[in-house]
Protein backbone atom coordinates (compact mmCIF):
# COMPACT_ATOMS: atom_id res chain seq x y z
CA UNK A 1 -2.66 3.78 -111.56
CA UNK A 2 -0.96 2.25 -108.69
CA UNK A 3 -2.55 2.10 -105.08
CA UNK A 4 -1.63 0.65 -102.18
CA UNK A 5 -1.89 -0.12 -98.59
CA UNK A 6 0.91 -0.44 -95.64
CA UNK A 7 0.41 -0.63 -92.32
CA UNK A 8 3.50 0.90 -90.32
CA UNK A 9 4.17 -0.15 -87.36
CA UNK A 10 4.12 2.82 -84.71
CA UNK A 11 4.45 5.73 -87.66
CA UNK A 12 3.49 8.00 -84.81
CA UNK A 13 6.23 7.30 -82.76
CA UNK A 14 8.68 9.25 -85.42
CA UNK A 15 6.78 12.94 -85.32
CA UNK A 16 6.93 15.17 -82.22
CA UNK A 17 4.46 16.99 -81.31
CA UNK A 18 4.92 20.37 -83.87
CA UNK A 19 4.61 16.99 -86.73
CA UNK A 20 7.86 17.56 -87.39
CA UNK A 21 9.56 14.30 -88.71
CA UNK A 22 12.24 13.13 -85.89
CA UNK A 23 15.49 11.90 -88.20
CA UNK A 24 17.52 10.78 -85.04
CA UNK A 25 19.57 7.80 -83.03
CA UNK A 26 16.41 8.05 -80.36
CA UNK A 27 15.12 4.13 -80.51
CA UNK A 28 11.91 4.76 -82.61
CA UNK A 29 8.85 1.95 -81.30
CA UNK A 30 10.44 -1.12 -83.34
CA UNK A 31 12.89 -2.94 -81.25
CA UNK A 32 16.27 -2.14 -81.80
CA UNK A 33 15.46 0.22 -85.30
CA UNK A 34 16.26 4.05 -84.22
CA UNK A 35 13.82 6.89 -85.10
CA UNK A 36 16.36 7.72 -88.29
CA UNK A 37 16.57 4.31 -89.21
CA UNK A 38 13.16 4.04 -89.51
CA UNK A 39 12.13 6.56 -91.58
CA UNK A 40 14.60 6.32 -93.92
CA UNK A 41 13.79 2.91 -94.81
CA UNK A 42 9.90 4.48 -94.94
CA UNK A 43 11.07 7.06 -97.38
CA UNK A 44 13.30 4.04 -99.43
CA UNK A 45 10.22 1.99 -99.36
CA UNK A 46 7.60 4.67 -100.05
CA UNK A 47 9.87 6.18 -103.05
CA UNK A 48 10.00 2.75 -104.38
CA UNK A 49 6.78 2.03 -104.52
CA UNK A 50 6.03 5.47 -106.12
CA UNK A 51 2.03 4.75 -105.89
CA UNK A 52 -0.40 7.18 -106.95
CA UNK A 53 -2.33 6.82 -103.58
CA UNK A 54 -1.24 4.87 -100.40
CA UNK A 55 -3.73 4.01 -97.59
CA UNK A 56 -1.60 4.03 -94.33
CA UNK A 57 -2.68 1.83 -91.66
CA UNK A 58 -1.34 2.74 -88.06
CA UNK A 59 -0.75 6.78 -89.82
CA UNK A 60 0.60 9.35 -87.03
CA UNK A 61 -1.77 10.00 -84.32
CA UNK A 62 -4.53 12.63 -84.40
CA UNK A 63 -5.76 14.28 -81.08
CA UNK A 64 -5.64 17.97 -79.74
CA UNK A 65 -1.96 18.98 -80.56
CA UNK A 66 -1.24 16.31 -83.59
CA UNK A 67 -2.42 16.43 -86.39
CA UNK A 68 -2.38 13.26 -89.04
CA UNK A 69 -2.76 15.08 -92.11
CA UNK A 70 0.44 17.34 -91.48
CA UNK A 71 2.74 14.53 -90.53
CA UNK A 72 1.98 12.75 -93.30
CA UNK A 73 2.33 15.74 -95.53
CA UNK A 74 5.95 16.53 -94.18
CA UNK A 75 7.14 13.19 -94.47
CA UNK A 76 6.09 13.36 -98.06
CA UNK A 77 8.05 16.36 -98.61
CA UNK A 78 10.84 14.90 -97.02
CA UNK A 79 10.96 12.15 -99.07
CA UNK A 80 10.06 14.15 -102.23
CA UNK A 81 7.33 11.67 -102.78
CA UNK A 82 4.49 12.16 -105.41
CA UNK A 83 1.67 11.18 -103.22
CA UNK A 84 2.08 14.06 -101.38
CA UNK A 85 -1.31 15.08 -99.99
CA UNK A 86 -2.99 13.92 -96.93
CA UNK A 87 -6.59 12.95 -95.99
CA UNK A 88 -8.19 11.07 -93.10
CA UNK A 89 -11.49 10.19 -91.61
CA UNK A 90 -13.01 10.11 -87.99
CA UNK A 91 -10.16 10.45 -85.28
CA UNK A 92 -9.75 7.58 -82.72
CA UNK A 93 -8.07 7.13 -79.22
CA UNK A 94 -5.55 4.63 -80.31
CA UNK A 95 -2.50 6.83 -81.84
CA UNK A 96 -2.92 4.54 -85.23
CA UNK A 97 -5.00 6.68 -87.46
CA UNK A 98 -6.43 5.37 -91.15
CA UNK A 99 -5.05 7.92 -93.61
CA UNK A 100 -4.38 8.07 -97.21
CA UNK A 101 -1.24 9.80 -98.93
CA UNK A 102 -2.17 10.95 -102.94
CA UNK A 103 -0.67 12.82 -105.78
CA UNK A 104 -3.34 15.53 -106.63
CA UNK A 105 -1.99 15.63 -109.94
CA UNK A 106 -3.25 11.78 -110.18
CA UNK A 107 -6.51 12.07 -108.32
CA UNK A 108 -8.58 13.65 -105.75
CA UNK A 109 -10.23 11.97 -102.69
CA UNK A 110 -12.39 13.39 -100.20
CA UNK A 111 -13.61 12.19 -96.56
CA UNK A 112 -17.38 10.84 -97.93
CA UNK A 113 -18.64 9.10 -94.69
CA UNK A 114 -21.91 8.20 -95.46
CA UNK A 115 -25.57 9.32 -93.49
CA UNK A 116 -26.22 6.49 -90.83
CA UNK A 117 -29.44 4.24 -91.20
CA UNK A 118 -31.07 2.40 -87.96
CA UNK A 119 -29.54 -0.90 -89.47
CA UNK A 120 -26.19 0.59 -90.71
CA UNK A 121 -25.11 3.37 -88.71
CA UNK A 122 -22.31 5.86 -89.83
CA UNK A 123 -19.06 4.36 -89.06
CA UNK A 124 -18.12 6.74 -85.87
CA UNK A 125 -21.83 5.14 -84.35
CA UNK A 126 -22.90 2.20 -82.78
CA UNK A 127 -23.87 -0.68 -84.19
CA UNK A 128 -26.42 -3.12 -82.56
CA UNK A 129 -26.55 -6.96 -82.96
CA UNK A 130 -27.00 -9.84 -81.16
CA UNK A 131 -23.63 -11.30 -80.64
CA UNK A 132 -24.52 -14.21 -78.58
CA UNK A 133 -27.92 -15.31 -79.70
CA UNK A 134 -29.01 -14.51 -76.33
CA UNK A 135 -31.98 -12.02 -77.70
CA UNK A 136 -30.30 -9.21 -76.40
CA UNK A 137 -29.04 -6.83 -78.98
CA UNK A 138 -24.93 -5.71 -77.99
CA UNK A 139 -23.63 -2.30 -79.08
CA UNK A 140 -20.81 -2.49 -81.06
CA UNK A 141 -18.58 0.29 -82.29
CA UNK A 142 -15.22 0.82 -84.31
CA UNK A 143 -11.88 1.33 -81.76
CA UNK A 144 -10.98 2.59 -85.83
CA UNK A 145 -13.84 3.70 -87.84
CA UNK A 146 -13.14 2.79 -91.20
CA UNK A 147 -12.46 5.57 -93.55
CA UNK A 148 -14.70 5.96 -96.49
CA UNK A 149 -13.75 8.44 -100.06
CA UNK A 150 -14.78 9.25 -102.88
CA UNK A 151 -12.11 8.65 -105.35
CA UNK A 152 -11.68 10.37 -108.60
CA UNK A 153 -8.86 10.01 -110.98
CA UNK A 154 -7.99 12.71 -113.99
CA UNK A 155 -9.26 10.26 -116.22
CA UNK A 156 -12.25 10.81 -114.61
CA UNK A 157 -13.20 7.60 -113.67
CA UNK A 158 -14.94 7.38 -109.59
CA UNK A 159 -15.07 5.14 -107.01
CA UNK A 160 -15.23 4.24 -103.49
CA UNK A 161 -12.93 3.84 -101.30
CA UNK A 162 -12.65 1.98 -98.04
CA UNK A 163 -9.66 1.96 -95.44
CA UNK A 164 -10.18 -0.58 -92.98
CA UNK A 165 -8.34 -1.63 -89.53
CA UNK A 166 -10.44 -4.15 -87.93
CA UNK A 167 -8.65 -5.49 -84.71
CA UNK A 168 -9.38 -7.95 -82.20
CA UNK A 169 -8.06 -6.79 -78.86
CA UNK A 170 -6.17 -9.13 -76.93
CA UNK A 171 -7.54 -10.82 -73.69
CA UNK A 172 -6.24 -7.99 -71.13
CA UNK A 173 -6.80 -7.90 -67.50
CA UNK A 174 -7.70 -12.12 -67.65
CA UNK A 175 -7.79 -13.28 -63.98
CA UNK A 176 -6.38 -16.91 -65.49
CA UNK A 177 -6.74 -19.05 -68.51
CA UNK A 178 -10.52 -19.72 -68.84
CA UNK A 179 -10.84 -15.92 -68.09
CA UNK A 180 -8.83 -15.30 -71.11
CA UNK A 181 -10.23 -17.59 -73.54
CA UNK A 182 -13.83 -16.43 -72.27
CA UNK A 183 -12.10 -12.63 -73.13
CA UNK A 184 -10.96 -13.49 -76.74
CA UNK A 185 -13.73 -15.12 -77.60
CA UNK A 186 -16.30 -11.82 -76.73
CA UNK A 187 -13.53 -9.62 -78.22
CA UNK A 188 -13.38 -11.84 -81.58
CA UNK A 189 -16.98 -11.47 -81.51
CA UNK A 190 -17.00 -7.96 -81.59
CA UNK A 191 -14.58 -7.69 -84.52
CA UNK A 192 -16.91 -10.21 -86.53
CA UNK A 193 -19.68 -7.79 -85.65
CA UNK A 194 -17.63 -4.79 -87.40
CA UNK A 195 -16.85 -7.15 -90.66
CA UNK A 196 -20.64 -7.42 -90.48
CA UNK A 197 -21.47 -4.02 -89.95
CA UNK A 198 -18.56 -3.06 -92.80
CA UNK A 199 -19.79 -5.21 -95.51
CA UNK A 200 -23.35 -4.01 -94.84
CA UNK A 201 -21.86 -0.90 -96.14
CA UNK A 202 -20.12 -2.37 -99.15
CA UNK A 203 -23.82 -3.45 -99.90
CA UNK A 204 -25.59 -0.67 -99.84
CA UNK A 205 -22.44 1.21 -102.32
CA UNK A 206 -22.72 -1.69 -104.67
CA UNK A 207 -26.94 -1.54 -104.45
CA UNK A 208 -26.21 2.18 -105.83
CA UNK A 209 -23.76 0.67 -108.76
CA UNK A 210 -20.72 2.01 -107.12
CA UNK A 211 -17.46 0.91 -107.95
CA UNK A 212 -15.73 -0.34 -104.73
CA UNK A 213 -12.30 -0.77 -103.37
CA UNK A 214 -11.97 -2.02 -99.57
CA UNK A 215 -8.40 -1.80 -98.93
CA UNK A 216 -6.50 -2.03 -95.28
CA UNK A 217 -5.30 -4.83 -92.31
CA UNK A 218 -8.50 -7.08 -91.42
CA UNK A 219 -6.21 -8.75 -88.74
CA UNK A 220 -7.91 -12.20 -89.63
CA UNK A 221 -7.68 -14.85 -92.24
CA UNK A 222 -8.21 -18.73 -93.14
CA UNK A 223 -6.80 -20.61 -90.38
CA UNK A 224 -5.22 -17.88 -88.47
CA UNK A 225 -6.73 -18.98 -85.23
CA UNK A 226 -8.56 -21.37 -83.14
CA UNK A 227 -11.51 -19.47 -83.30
CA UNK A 228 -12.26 -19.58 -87.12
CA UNK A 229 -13.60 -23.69 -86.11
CA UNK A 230 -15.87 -21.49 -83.57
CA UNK A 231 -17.37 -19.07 -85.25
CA UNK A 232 -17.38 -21.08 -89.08
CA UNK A 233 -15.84 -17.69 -90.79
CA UNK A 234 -13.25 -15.49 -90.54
CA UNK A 235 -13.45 -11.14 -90.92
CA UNK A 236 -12.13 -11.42 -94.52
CA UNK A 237 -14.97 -13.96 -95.60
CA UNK A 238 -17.96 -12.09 -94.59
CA UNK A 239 -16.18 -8.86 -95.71
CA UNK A 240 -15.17 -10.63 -99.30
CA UNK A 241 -18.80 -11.92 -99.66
CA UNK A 242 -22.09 -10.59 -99.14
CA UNK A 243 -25.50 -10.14 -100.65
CA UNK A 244 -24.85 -7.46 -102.82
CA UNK A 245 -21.98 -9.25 -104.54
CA UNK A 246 -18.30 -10.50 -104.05
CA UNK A 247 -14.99 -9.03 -103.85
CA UNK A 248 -11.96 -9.73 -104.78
CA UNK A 249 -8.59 -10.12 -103.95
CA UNK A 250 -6.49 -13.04 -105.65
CA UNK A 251 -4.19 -13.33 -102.61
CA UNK A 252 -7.26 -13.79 -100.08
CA UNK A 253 -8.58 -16.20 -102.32
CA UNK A 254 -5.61 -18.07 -102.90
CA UNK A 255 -5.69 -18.69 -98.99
CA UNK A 256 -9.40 -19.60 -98.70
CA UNK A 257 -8.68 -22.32 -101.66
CA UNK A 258 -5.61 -23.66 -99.53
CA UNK A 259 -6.40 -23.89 -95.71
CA UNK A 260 -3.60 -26.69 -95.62
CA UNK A 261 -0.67 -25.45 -98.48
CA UNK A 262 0.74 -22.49 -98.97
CA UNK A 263 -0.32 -18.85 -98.78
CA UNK A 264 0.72 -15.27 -99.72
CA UNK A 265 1.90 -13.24 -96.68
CA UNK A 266 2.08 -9.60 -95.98
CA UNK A 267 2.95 -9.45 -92.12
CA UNK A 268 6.15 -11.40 -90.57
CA UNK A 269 6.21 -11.01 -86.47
CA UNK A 270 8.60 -11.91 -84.15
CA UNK A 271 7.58 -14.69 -81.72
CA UNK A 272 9.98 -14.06 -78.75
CA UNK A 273 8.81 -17.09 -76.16
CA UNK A 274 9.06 -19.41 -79.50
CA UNK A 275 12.05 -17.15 -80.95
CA UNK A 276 10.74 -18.12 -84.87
CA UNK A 277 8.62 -15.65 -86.81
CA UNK A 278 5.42 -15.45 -87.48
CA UNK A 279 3.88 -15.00 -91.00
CA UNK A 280 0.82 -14.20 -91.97
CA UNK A 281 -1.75 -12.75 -94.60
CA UNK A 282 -3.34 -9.70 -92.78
CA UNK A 283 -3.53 -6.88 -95.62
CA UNK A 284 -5.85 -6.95 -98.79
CA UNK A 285 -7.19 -4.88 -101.72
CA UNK A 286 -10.71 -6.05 -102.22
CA UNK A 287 -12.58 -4.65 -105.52
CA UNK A 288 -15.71 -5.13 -107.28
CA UNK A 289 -15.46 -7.06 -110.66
CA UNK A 290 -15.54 -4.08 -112.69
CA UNK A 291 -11.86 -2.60 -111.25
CA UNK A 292 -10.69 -6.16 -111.62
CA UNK A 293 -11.44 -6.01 -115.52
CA UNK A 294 -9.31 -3.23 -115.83
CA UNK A 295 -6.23 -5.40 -116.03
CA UNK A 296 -6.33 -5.42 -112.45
CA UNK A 297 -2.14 -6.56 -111.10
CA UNK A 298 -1.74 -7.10 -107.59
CA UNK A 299 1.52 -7.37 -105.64
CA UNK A 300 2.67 -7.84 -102.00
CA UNK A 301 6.17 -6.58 -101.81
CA UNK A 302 7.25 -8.93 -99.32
CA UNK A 303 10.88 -9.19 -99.03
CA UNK A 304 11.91 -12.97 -98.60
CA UNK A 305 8.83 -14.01 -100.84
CA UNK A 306 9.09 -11.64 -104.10
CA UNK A 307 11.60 -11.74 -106.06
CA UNK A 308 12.25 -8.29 -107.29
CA UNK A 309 12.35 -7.13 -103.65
CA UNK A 310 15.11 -9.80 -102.42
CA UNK A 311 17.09 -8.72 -105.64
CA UNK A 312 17.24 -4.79 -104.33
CA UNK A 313 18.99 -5.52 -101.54
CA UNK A 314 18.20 -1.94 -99.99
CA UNK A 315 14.50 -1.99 -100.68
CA UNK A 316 14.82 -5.33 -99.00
CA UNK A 317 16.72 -4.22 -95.75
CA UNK A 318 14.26 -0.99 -95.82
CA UNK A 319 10.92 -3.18 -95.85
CA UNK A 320 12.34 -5.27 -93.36
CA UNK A 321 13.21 -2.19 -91.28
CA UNK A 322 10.39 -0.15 -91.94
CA UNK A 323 7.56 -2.54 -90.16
CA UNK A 324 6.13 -5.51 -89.27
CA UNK A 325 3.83 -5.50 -92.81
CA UNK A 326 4.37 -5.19 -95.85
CA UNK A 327 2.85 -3.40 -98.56
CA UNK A 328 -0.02 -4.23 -101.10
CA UNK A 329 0.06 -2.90 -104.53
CA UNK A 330 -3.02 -2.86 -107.06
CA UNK A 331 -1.90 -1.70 -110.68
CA UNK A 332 -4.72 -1.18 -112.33
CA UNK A 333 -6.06 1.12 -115.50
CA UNK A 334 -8.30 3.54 -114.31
């Protein structure tokens, strides 16, 4: 079984509002990459990656006249793609849902959000902690609740599964440069508090002997910023480990091991005031050591980095095309 994760950038921005794909020369939300262009090189990538379940990061927006599910679910048929069927979580106000795309034939997957505690509230709550050591408990909630399922596959093997967006907004409205800072630093704090506040739910699945997978863009890594030196550890480390156990993802370790060589990537941005790129490791599949013993494969089919994809050269204009990430594959028998 194959599943994977892709954020794309701005999927919304390529449905109208019946969630009707839009296959035109109207510029879509990528700079200089029309609405056609777009999500054709969606469908090449997509159809190429033929996985039996895709968690989409940034899926088409959700409110009173869209509708996630059905945009997903045309663009599937469009594309004649096996994962074909659509299911999502809590809504948010950001037009980037957290959806998954499956083939029923494969699996099922249902919306399983789980009853909220005092400690570990459900994932469309609030969460209380003391960010600041000030003895003053903050209320912290998701701008993208994570999306929680219960996965089964024909085989009839279950799990859990996790879809995660955790984002650290950027320092808006800052009066000058110690305003910002001051900004990013409360706003970093509040995304450590929902890696906190997500792993204390990993804990409690693994306490019950669940099988986990935590899959999605944590926006944070080793040595992405200068506040990892601040705070001592980044989202994917307190999300990776907890008391209830550790997951894993070779590519996140891989970067933990090497702060100062080389990492895996799976995002490339463009830096316009420095006019170079950007790359970074931003999207994981994170699993429990049981789904890593069942000759667990992972792949990011980055286009400049793996081989097979520079070789295709269409899959490798499409992924280049399609967003600013690129996907994360887990092969795995189950």
């Amino acid at each position: 079984m194959r599943l994977a994760t892709y954020n794309v950038e701005w999927f919304t921005s390529l449905f109208g509002d019946d969630d009707a794909l839009l296959m035109d020369d109207v510029w879509s939300s990528r700079h200089n990459v029309t609405r056609a262009q777009q999500a054709s090189a969606l469908g090449l990538v997509f159809q190429s990656l033929d996985a039996d379940a895709v968690l989409i990061i940034e899926a088409p927006d959700a409110s009173s006249r869209r509708r996630t599910v059905t945009a997903l679910e045309a663009f599937a048929a469009h594309f004649n793609l096996r994962a074909r069927t659509g299911v999502m979580g809590f809504m948010n106000d950001t037009q980037q849902e957290i959806a998954l795309l499956y083939d029923p034939d494969v699996l099922s997957a249902q919306h399983k959000p789980r009853a909220g505690t005092a400690s570990v509230p459900r994932f469309d709550g609030t969460f209380e902690i003391d960010l600041d050591i000030d003895a003053t408990r903050d209320k912290v909630q998701f701008s993208k609740p994570p999306l929680e399922l219960g996965i089964e596959t024909a085989a009839g093997t279950a799990f859990s599964l996790i879809g995660a967006h955790l984002k650290s907004k950027a320092p808006h409205g800052a009066r000058n440069a110690a305003h910002a800072m001051k900004l990013a630093i409360a706003n970093r704090r509040k995304q450590l508090a929902q890696a906190i506040w997500l792993r204390a739910r990993i804990d409690q699945l693994l306490e019950e002997g669940r099988s986990v997978v935590v899959m999605g863009d944590l926006n944070d890594g080793p040595g992405l910023d200068e506040f990892e030196g601040l705070f001592g550890r980044s989202s994917l480390e307190i999300v990776l480990d907890g008391p209830g156990g550790a997951l894993f993802d070779p590519h996140a370790r891989q970067a933990l091991s090497a702060r100062l060589g080389a990492a895996p990537t799976s995002a490339r941005f463009w830096i316009k005031q420095e006019k170079r790129y950007l790359q970074a490791l931003l999207d994981y599949v994170m699993v429990t050591a049981d789904i890593r013993q069942r000759n667990a494969r992972w792949r990011i089919w980055h286009p400049l980095d793996d081989p097979d994809c520079w070789a295709d050269t269409a899959l490798r204009d499409a992924l280049v095309t399609a967003s600013d990430h690129f996907p994360v594959t887990l092969d795995v028998d189950i």
